[in-house]
C-alpha atoms as a PDB file:
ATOM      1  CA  UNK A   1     117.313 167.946 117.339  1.00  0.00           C
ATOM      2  CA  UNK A   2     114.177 167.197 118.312  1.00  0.00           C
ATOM      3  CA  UNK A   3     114.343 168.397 122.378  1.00  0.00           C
ATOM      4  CA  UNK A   4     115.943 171.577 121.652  1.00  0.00           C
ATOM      5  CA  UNK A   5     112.928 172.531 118.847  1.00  0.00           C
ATOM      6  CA  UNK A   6     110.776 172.059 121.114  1.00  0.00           C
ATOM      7  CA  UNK A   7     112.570 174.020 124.453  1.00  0.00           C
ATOM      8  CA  UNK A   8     110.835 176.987 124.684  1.00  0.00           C
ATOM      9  CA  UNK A   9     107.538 175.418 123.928  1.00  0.00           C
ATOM     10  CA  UNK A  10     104.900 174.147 126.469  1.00  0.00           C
ATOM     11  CA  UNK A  11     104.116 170.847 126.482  1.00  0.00           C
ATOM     12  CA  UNK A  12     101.178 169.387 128.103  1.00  0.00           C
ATOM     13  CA  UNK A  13     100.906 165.552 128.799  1.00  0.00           C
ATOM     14  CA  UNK A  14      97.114 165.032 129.535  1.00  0.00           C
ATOM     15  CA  UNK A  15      96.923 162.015 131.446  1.00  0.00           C
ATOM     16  CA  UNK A  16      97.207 161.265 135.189  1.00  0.00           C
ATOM     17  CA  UNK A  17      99.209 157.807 134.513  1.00  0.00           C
ATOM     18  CA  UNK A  18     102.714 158.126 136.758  1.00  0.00           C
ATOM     19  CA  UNK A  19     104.050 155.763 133.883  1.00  0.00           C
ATOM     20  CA  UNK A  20     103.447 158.010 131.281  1.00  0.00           C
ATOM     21  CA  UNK A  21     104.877 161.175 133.198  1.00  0.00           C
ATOM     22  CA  UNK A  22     107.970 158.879 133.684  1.00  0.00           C
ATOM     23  CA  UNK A  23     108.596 158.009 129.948  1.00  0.00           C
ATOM     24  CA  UNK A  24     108.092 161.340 128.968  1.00  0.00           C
ATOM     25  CA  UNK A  25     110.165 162.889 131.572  1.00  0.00           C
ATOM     26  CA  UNK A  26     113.061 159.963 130.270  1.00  0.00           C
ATOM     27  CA  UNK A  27     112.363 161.497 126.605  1.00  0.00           C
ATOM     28  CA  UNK A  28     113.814 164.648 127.951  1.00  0.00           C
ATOM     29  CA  UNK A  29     110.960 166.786 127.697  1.00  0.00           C
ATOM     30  CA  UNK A  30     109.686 169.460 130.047  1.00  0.00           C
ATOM     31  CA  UNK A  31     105.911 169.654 130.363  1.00  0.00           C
ATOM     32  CA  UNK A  32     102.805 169.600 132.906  1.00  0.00           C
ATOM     33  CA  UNK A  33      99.789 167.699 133.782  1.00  0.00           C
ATOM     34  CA  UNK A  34      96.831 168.905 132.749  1.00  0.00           C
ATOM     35  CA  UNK A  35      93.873 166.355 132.898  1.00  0.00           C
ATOM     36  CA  UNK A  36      90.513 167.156 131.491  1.00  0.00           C
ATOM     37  CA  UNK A  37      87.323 165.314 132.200  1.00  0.00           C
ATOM     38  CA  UNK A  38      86.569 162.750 129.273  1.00  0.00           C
ATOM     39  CA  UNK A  39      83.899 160.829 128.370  1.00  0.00           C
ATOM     40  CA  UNK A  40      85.607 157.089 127.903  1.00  0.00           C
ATOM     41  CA  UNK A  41      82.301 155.268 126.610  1.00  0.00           C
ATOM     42  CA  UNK A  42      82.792 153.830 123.136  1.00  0.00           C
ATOM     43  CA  UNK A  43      80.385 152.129 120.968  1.00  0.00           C
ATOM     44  CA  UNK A  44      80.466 148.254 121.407  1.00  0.00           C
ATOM     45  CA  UNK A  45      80.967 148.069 117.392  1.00  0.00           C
ATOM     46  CA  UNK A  46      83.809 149.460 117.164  1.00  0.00           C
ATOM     47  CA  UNK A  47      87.329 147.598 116.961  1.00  0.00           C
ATOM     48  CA  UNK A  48      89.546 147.329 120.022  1.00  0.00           C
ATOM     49  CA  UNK A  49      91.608 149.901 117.579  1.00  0.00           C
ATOM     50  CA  UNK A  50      89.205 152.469 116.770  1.00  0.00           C
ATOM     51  CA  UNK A  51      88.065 152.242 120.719  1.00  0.00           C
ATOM     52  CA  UNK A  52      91.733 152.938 121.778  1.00  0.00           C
ATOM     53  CA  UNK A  53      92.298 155.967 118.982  1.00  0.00           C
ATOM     54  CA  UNK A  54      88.664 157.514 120.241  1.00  0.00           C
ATOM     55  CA  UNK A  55      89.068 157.329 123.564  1.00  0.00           C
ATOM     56  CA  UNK A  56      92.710 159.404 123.281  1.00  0.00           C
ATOM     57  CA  UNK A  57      91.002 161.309 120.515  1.00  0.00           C
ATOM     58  CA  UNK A  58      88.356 162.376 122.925  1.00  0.00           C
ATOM     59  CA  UNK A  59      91.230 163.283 125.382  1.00  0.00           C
ATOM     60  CA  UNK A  60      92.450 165.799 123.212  1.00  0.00           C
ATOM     61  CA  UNK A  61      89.594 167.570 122.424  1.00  0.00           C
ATOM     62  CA  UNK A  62      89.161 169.040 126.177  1.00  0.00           C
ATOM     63  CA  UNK A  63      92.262 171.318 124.945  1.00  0.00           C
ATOM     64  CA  UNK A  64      90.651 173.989 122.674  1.00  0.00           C
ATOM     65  CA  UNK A  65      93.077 174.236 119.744  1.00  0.00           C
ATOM     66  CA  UNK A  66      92.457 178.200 120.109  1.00  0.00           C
ATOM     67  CA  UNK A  67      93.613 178.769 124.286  1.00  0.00           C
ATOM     68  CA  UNK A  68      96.035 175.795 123.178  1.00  0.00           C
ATOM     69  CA  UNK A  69      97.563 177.112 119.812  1.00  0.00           C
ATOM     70  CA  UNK A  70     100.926 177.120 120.673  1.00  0.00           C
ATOM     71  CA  UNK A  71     101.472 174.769 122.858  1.00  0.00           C
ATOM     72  CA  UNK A  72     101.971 170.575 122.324  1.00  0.00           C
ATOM     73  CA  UNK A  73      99.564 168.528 124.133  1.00  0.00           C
ATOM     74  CA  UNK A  74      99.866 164.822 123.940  1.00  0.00           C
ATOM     75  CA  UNK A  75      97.279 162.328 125.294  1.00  0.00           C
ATOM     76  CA  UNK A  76      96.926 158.730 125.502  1.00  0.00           C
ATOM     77  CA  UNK A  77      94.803 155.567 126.127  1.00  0.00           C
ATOM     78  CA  UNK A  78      95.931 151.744 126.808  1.00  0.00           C
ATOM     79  CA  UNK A  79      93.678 149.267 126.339  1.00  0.00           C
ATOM     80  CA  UNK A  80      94.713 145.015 126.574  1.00  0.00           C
ATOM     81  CA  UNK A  81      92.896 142.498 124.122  1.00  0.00           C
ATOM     82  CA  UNK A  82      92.590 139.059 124.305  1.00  0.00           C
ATOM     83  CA  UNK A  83      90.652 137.218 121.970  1.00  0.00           C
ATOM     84  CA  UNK A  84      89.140 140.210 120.625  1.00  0.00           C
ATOM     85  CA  UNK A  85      88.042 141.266 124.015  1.00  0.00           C
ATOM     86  CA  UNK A  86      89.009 144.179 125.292  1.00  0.00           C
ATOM     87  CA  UNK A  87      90.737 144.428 128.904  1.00  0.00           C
ATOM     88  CA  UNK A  88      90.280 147.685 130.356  1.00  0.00           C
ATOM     89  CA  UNK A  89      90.958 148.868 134.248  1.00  0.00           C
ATOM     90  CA  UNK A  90      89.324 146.436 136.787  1.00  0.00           C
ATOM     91  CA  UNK A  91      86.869 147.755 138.753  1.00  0.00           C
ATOM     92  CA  UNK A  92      87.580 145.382 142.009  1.00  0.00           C
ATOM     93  CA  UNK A  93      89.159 142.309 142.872  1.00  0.00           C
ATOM     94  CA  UNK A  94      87.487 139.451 141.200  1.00  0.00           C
ATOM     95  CA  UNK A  95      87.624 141.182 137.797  1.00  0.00           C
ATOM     96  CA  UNK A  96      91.115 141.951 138.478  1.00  0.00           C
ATOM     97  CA  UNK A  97      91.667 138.439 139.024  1.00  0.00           C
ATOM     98  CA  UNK A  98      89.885 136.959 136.124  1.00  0.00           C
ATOM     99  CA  UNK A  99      91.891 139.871 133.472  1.00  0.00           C
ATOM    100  CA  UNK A 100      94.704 138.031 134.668  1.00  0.00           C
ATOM    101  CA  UNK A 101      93.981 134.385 134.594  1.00  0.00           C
ATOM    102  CA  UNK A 102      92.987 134.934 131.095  1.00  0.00           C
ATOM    103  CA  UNK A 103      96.011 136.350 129.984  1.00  0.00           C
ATOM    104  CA  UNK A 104      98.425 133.844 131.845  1.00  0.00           C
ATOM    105  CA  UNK A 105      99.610 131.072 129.733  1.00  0.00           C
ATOM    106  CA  UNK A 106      98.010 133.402 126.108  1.00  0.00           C
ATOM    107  CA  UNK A 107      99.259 136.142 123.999  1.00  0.00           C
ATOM    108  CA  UNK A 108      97.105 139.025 123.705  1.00  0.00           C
ATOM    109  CA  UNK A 109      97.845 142.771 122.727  1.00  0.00           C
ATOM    110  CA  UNK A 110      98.381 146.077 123.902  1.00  0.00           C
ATOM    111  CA  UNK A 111      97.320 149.391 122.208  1.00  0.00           C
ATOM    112  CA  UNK A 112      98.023 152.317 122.940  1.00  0.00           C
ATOM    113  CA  UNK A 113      96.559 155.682 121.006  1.00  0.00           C
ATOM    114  CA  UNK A 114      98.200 158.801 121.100  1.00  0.00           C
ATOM    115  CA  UNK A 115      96.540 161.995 120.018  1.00  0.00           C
ATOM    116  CA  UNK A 116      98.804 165.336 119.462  1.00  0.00           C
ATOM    117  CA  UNK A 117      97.667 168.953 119.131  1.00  0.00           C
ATOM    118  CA  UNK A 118      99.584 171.745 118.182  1.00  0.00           C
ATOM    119  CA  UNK A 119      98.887 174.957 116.109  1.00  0.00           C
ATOM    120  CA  UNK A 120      95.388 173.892 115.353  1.00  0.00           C
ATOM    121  CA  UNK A 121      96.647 170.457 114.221  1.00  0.00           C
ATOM    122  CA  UNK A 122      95.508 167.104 115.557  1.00  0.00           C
ATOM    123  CA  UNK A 123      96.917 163.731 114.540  1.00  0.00           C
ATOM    124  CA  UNK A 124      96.903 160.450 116.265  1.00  0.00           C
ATOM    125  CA  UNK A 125      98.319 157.175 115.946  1.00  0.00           C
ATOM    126  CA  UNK A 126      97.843 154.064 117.479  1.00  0.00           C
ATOM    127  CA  UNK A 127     100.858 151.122 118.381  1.00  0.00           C
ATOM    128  CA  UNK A 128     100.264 147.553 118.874  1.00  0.00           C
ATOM    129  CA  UNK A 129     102.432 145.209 120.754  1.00  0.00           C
ATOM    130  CA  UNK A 130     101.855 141.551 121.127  1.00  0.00           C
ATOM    131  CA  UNK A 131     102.628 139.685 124.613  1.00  0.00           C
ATOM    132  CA  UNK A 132     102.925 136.593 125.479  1.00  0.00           C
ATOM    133  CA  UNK A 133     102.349 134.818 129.452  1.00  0.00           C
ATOM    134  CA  UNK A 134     103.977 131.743 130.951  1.00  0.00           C
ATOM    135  CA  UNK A 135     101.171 130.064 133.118  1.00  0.00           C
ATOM    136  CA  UNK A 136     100.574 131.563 136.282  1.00  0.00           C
ATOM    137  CA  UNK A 137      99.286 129.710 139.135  1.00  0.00           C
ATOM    138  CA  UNK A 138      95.898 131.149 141.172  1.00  0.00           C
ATOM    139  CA  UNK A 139      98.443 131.208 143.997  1.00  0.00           C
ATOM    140  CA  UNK A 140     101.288 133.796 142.109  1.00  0.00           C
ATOM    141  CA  UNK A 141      98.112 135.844 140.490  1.00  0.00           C
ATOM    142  CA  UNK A 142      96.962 136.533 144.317  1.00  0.00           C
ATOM    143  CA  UNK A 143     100.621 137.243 145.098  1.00  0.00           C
ATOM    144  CA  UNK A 144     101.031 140.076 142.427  1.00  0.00           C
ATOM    145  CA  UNK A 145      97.338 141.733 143.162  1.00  0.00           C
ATOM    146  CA  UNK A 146      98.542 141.609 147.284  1.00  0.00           C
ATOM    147  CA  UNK A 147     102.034 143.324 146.217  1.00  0.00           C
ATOM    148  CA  UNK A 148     101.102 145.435 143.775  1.00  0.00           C
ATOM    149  CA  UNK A 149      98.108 147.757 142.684  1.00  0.00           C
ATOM    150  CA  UNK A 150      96.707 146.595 139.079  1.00  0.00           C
ATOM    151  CA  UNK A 151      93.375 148.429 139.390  1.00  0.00           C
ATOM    152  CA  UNK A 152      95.046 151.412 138.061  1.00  0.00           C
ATOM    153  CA  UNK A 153      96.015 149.199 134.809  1.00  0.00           C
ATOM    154  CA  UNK A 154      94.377 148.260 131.440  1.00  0.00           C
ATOM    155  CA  UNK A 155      94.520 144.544 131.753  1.00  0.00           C
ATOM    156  CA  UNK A 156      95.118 144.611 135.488  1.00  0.00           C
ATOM    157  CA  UNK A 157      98.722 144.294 135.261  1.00  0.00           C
ATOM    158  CA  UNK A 158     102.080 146.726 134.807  1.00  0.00           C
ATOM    159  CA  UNK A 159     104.862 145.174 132.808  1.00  0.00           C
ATOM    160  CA  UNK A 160     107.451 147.011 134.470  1.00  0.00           C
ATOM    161  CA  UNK A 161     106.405 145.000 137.849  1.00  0.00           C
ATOM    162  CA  UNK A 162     107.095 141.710 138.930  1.00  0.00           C
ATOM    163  CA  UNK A 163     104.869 140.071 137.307  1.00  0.00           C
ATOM    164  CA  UNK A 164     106.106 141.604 133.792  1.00  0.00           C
ATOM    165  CA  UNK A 165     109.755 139.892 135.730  1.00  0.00           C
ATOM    166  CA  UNK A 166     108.462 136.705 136.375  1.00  0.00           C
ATOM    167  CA  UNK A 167     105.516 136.209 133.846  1.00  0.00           C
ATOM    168  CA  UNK A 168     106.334 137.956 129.908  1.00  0.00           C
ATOM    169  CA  UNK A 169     107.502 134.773 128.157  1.00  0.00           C
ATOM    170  CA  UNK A 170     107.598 137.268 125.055  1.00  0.00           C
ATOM    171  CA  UNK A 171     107.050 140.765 124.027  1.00  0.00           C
ATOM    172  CA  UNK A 172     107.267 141.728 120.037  1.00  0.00           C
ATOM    173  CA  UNK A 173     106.848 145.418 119.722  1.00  0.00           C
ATOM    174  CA  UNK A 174     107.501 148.481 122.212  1.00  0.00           C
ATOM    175  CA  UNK A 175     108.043 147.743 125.513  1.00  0.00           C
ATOM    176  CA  UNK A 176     107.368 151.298 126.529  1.00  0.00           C
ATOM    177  CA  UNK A 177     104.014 150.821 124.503  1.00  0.00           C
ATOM    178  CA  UNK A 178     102.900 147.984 127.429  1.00  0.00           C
ATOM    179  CA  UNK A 179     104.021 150.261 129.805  1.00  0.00           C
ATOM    180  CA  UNK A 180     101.818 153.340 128.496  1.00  0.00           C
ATOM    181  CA  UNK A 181     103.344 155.649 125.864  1.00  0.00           C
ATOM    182  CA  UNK A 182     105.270 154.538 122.803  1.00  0.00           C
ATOM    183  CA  UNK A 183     108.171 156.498 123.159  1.00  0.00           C
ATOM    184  CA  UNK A 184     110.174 155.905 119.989  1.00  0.00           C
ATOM    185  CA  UNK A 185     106.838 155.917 118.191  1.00  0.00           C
ATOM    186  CA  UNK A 186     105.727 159.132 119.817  1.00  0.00           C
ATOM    187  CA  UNK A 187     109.336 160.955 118.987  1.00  0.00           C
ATOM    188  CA  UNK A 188     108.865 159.866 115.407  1.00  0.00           C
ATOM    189  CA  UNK A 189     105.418 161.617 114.952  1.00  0.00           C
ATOM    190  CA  UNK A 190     106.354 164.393 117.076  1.00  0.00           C
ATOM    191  CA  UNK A 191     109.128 165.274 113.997  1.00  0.00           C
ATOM    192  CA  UNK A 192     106.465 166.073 112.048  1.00  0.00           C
ATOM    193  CA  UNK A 193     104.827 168.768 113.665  1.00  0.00           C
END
């Protein structure tokens, strides 16, 4: 099995998201935080999928495969698109509010890249999940930005929170993707180490 391969093994999960320390910690894994500065620019030509895979990619490579060798680190990046825009983290309140008026009543998607190092190996993969809004009033969008903190969030919003509850008419895909890490996707590659 899978967990006991990998007991006596460090694993490091590069990324400061609470989310993502939570759905790893629910996969039964023992590991630390270790974040490394990154450079998140990305070229404007690139598709909301090779931004996403970069971006994790360029996670990863803070963790010299050399100091590293023996030890399984795992990072990730979330972005939301709608209409081939991409959604990232709003910077303050206005843009936080206009993520989320676009998105109510639309689908859009959420991807979510995963880079893995271990013995001087690096792979990456990225998984998609489509979502779909009821309409939101103005009124319930201020409500959820009051109650809750999106500006920590690609797409200024967290699934798991109410207005995931109240506002996901539909989700095809991983719901653990929306949240931040594809868990059954991420114990799948993590066989083939």
């Amino acid at each position: 099995m899978l967990i006991e391969r990998f007991k006596g093994i460090p694993i490091i999960l590069g990324s400061q998201s609470p989310r993502r320390k939570e759905l790893l910690q629910k996969m039964g894994f023992d590991f630390q935080v270790i974040v490394k500065e990154t450079d998140e620019h990305f070229d404007k030509q690139q598709s909301p999928r090779e931004v996403v895979e970069h971006i994790a990619t360029n996670k990863i490579q803070g963790f010299d495969s050399t100091s590293f060798h023996d030890t399984l680190v795992i990072t990730a990046d979330t972005i939301v698109v709608h209409q081939d825009e991409i959604l990232g983290k709003p910077h303050d309140e206005k843009e936080a509010f206009d993520m989320l008026d676009k998105l109510q009543g639309a689908h859009h998607v959420v991807l979510t890249a995963v880079a893995l190092q271990y013995q001087g190996k690096r792979h990456s993969f990225v998984e998609e999940t489509q979502v779909e809004f009821y309409p939101l009033s103005a009124e319930e969008i201020i409500f959820y930005m009051e109650n809750y903190h999106p500006f920590d969030k690609a797409g200024s919003y967290g699934i798991q929170e109410w207005i995931g509850f109240i506002g996901v008419k539909s989700i095809t895909g991983s719901y653990e993707n929306v949240v931040g890490l594809p868990t059954a996707r991420l114990y799948q590659e993590m066989k083939k180490l």
